[in-house]
Protein backbone atom coordinates (compact mmCIF):
# COMPACT_ATOMS: atom_id res chain seq x y z
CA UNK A 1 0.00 0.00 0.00
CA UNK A 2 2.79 2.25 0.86
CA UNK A 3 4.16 2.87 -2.92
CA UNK A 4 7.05 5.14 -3.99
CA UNK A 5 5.69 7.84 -4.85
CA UNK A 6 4.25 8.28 -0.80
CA UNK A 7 7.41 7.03 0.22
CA UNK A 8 9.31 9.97 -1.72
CA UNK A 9 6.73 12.55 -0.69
CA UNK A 10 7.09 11.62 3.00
CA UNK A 11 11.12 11.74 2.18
CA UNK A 12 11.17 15.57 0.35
CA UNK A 13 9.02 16.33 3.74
CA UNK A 14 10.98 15.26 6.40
CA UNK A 15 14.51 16.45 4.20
CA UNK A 16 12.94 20.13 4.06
CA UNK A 17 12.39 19.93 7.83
CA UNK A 18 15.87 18.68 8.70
CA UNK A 19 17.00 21.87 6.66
CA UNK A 20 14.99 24.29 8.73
CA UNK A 21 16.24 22.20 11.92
CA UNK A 22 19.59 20.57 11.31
CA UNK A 23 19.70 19.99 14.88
CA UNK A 24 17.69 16.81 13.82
CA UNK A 25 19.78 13.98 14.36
CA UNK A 26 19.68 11.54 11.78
CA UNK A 27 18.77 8.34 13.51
CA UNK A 28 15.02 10.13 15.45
CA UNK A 29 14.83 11.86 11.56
CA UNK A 30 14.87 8.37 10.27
CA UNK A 31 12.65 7.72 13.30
CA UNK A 32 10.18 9.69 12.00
CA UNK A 33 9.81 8.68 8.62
CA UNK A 34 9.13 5.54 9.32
CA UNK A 35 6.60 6.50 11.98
CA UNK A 36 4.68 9.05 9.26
CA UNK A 37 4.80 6.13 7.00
CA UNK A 38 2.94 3.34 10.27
CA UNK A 39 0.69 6.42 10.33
CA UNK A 40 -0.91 6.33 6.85
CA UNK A 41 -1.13 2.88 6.89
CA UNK A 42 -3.26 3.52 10.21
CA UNK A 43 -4.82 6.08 8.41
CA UNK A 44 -5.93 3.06 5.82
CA UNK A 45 -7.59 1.13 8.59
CA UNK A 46 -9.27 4.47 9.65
CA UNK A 47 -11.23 4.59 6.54
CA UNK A 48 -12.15 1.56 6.23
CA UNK A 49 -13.66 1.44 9.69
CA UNK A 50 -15.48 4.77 9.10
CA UNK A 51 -17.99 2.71 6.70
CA UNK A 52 -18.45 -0.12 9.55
CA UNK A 53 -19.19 2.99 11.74
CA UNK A 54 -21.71 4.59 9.53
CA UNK A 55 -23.66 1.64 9.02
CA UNK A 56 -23.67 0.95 12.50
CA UNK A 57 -25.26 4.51 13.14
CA UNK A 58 -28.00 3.90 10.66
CA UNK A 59 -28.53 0.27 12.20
CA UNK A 60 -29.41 2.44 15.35
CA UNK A 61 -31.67 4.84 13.93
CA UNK A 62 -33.59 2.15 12.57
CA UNK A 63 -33.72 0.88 15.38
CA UNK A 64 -34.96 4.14 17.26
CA UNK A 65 -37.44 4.58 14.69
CA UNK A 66 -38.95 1.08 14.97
CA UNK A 67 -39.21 1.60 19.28
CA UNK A 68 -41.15 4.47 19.07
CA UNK A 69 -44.79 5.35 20.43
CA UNK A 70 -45.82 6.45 16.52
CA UNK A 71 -43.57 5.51 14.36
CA UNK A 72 -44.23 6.51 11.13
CA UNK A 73 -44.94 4.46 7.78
CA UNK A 74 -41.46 4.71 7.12
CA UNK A 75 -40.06 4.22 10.41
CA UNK A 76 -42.38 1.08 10.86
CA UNK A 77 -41.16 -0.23 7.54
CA UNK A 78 -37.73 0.58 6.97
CA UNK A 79 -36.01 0.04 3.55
CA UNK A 80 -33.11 -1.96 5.11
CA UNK A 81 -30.79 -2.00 1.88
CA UNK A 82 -28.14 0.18 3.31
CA UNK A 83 -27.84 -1.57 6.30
CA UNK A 84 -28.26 -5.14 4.40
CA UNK A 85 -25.57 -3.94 2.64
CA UNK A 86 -23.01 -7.17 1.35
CA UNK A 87 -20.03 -5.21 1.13
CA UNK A 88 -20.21 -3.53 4.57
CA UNK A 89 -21.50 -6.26 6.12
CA UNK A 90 -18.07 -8.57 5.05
CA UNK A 91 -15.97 -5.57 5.72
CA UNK A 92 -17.31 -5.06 9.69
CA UNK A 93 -16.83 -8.45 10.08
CA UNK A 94 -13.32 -8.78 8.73
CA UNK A 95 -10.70 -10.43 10.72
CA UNK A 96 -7.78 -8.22 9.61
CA UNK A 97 -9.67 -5.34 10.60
CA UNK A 98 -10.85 -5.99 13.75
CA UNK A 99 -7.33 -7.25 14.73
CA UNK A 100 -5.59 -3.81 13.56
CA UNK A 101 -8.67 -1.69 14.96
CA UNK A 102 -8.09 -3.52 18.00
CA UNK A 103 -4.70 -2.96 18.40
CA UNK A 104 -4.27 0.51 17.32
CA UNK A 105 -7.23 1.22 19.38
CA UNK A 106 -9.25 2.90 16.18
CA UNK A 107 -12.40 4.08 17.29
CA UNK A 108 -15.00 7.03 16.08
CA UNK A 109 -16.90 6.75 19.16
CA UNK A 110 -15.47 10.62 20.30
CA UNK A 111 -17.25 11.62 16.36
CA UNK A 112 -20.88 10.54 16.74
CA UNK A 113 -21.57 13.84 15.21
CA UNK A 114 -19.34 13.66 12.02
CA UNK A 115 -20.54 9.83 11.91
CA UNK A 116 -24.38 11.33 12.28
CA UNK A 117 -23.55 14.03 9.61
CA UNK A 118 -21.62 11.88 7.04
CA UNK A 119 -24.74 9.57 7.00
CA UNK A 120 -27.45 12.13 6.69
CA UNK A 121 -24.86 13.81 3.60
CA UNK A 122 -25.05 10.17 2.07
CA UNK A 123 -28.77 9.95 2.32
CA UNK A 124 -29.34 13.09 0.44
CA UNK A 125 -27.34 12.20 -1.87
CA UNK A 126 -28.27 11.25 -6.12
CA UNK A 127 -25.80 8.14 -5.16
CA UNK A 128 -27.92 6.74 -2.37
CA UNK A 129 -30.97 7.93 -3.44
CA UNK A 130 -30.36 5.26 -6.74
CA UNK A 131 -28.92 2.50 -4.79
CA UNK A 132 -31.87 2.48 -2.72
CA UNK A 133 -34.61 3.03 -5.58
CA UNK A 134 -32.94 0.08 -7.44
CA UNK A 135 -35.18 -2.96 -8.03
CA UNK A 136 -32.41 -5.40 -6.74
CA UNK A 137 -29.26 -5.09 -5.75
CA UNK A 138 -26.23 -8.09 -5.63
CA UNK A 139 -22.89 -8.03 -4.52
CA UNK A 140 -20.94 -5.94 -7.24
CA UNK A 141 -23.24 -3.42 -7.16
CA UNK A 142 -23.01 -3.02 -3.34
CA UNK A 143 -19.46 -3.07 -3.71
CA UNK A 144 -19.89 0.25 -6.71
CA UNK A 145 -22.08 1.71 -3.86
CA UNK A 146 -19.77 1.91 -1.61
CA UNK A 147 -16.94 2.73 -4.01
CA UNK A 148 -18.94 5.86 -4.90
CA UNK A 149 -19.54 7.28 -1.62
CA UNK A 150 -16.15 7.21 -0.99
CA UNK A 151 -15.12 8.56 -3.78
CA UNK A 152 -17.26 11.23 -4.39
CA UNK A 153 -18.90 11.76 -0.96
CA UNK A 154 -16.35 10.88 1.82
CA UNK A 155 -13.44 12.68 0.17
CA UNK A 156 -14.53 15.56 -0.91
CA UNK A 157 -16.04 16.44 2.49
CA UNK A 158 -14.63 19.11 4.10
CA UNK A 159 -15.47 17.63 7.77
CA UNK A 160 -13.99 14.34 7.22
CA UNK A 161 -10.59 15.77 5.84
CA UNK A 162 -10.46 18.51 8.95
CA UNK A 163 -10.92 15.77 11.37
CA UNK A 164 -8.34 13.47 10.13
CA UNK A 165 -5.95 16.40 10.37
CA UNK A 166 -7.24 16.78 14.03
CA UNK A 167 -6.92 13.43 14.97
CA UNK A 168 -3.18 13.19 13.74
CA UNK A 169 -0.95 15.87 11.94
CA UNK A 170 0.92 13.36 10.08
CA UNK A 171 -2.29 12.61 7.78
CA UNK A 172 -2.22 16.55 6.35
CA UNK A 173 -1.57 14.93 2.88
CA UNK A 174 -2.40 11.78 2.17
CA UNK A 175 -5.99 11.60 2.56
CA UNK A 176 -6.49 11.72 -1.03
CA UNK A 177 -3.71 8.80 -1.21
CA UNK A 178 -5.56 6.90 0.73
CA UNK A 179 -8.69 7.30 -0.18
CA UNK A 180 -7.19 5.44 -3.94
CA UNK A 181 -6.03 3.01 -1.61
CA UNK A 182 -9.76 2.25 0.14
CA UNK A 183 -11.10 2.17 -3.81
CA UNK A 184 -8.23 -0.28 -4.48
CA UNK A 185 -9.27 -2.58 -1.08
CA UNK A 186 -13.41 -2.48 -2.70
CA UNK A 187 -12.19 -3.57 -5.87
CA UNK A 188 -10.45 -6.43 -4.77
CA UNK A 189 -12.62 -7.96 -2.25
CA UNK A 190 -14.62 -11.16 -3.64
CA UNK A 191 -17.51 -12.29 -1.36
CA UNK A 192 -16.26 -15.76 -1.30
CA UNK A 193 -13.40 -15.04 1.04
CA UNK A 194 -16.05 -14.32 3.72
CA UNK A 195 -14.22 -12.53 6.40
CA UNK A 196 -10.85 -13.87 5.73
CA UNK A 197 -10.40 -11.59 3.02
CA UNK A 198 -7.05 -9.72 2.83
CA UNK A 199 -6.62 -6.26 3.09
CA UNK A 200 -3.72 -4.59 1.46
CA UNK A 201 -0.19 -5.30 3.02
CA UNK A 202 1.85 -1.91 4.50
CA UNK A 203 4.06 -2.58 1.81
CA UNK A 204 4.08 -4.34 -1.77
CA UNK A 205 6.77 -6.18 -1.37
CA UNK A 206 10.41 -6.04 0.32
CA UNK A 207 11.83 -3.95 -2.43
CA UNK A 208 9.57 -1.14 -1.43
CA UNK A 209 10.04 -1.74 2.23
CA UNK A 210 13.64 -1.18 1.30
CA UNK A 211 13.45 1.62 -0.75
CA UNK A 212 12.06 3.36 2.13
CA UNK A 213 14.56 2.62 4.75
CA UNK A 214 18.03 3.76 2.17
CA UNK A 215 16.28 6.89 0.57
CA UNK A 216 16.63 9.29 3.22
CA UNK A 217 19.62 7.42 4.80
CA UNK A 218 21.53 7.66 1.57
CA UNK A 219 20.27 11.07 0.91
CA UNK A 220 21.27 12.57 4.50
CA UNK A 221 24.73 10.72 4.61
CA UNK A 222 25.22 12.68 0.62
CA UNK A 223 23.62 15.56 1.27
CA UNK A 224 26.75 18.12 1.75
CA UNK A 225 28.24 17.08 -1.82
CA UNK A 226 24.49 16.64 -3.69
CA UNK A 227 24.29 20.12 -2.26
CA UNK A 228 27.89 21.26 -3.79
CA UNK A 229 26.50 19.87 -7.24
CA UNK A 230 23.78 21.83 -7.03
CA UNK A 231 25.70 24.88 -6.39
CA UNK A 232 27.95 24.16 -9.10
CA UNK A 233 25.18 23.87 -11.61
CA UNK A 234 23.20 26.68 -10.61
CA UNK A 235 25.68 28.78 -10.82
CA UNK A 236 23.36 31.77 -11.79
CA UNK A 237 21.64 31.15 -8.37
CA UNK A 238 22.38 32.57 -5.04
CA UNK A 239 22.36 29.43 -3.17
CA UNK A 240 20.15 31.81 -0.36
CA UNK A 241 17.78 31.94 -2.71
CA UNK A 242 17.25 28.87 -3.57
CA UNK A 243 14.03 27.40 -2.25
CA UNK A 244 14.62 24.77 0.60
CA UNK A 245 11.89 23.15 -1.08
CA UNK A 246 13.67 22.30 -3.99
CA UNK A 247 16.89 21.93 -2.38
CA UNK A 248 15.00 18.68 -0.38
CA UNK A 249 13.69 17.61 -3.52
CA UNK A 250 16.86 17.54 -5.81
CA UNK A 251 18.61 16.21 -3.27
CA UNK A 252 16.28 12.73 -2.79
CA UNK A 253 16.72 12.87 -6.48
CA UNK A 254 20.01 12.61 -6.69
CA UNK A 255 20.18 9.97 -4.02
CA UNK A 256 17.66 8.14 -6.23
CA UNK A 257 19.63 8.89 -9.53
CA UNK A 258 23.24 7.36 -8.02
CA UNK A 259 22.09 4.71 -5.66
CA UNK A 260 19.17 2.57 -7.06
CA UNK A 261 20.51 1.26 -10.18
CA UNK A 262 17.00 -0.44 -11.40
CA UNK A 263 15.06 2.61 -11.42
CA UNK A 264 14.92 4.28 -14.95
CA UNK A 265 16.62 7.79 -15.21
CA UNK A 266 13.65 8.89 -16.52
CA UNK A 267 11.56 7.40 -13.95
CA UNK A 268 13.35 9.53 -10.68
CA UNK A 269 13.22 12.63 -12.75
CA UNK A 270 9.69 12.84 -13.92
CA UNK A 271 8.34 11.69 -9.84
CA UNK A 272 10.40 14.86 -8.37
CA UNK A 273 9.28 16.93 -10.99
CA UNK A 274 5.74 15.91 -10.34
CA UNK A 275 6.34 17.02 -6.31
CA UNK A 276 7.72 20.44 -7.00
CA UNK A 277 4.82 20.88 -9.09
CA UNK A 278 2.63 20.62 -5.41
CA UNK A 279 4.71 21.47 -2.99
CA UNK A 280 7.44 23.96 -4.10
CA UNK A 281 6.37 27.73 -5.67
CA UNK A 282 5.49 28.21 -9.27
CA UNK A 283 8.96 28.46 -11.07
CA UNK A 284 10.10 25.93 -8.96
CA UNK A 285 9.55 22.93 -11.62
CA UNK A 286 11.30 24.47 -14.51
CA UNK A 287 14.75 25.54 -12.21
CA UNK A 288 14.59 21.83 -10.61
CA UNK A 289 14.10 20.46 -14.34
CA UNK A 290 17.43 22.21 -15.28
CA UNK A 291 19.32 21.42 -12.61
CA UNK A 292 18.61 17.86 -12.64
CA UNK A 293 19.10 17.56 -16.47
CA UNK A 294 22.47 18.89 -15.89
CA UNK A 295 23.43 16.84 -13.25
CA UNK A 296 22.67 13.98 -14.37
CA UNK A 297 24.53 14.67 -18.16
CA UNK A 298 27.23 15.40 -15.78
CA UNK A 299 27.33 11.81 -14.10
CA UNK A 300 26.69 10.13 -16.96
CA UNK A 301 29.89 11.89 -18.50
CA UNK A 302 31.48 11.14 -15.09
CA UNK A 303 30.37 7.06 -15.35
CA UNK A 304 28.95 7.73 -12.29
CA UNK A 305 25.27 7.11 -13.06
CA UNK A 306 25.03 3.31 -13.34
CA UNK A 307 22.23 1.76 -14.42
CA UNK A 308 21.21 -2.31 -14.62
CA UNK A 309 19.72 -4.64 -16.18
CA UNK A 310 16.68 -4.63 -18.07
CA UNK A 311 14.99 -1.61 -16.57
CA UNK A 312 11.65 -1.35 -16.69
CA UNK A 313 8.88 0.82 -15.54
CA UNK A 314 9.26 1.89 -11.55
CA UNK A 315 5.61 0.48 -10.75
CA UNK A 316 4.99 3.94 -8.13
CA UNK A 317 1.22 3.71 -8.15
């Protein structure tokens, strides 16, 4: 779940902080990548959980409905598709949910109201309103339900995103990460594996795991000479005004460029680009562009940009 393009993001973050507190030492800065990373995986489980929790809440207020003195037509007769819902139904009883819920003590007990809310916000919605008008329903399309109201419901809202902020500062950007992670999750789950069915694993595989870990350590054990080659190519820059922004962000590039030999050139440049797009100022892209071209001409002059076998494709997403 944790791919390489979060795992660079996360790095170009905690690199830019390190600049504007060098104090840092490196082993509670490494520290703290790895604990932003446990966090959006945590953040993952969240999610998912949140539907459990809003079906439970409308489980209740059927239930309210049904014990009172004069219920109405409605009330007396509920239409129970929501809460019948396949989907939600395999997902709250999950066993690697409930472990990791557990354990991490995930809970939105302390947000009846944003649970009450998010509901009510689903209910009016054209998405419900269809699911529930439907003449049948089966699996897949409970599934595409639920898919939906993520999608175009749960992210969007402006509630939801300011109360995973509250709840943990780590999760400022990767809500909308996540939330293509919790469409990923839908799509794969296949009623037949009842409530053994697997959610997705921290990482995709060991490689990944890896490429996490010797990033930022290569990167902050490099970072005095990647910074000299960056003066040396800018030489038209003041290096005081150069953004620490992009100074992070060239600098995990070069670390990428000289010390993972089976991701494509091509691959490391376009991915940093891509973040100074979002998180560094305007001009930012084109000066980081240049610099990096020139660099990396440089080291290939140099022999010192070595690449491997049959390269392929860095699979980021």
């Amino acid at each position: 779940m944790i791919n390489r393009v979060l795992i660079r993001v996360k790095t170009v973050q905690l690199l830019y902080a390190n600049l504007n507190n060098p104090s840092s030492s490196q082993v509670s800065a490494e520290n703290e990548l790895q604990t932003s990373l446990d966090k959006t995986y945590e953040l993952y489980h969240w999610l998912l959980q949140l539907s459990v929790d809003i079906t439970s809440y409308a489980v209740k207020r059927i239930e309210i409905g049904l014990n009172k003195m004069r219920p109405t037509p409605e009330e007396s007769n509920p239409n129970r598709r929501f809460i019948n819902n396949k989907f939600a139904k395999q997902l709250a009883k999950n066993k690697e949910l409930a472990k990791y819920v557990s354990e991490h003590g995930i809970s939105w007990e302390e947000n009846n109201d944003l649970v009450k809310n998010l509901y009510e916000l689903i209910c009016r919605s054209d998405i419900y309103k269809e699911y529930m008008a439907a003449p049948s329903s089966d699996y897949e399309n409970d599934k595409v339900f639920w898919r939906r109201v993520y999608k175009k419901i749960l992210m969007p809202d402006k509630s939801l995103d300011a109360q995973i902020e509250e709840i943990n500062l780590y999760w400022n950007d990767d809500s909308e990460t996540v939330f293509s992670f919790i469409d990923k999750t839908i799509k794969h789950f296949c009623v037949e594996n009842e409530e053994n069915q697997s959610l997705l694993p921290m990482y995709r595989d060991e490689s990944d795991k890896e490429f996490a870990i010797q990033l930022y350590k290569f990167t902050i054990e490099n970072k005095d000479e990647y910074m000299k080659w960056i003066e040396d190519t800018a030489k038209n820059w003041e290096v005081e005004r150069i953004a620490a922004m992009d100074i992070a962000i060239m600098q995990a590039a070069i670390a990428e460029l000289t010390h993972f030999p089976t991701i494509p050139v091509n691959v490391t440049l376009n991915e940093y680009i891509e973040i100074s797009k979002f998180y560094s100022t305007e001009k930012s892209c084109t000066f980081i562009n240049g610099v990096l071209d020139s660099i990396t001409n440089k080291l290939r002059k140099e022999n010192k940009l070595l690449k491997v076998g049959a390269l392929v494709k860095d699979d980021s997403k």
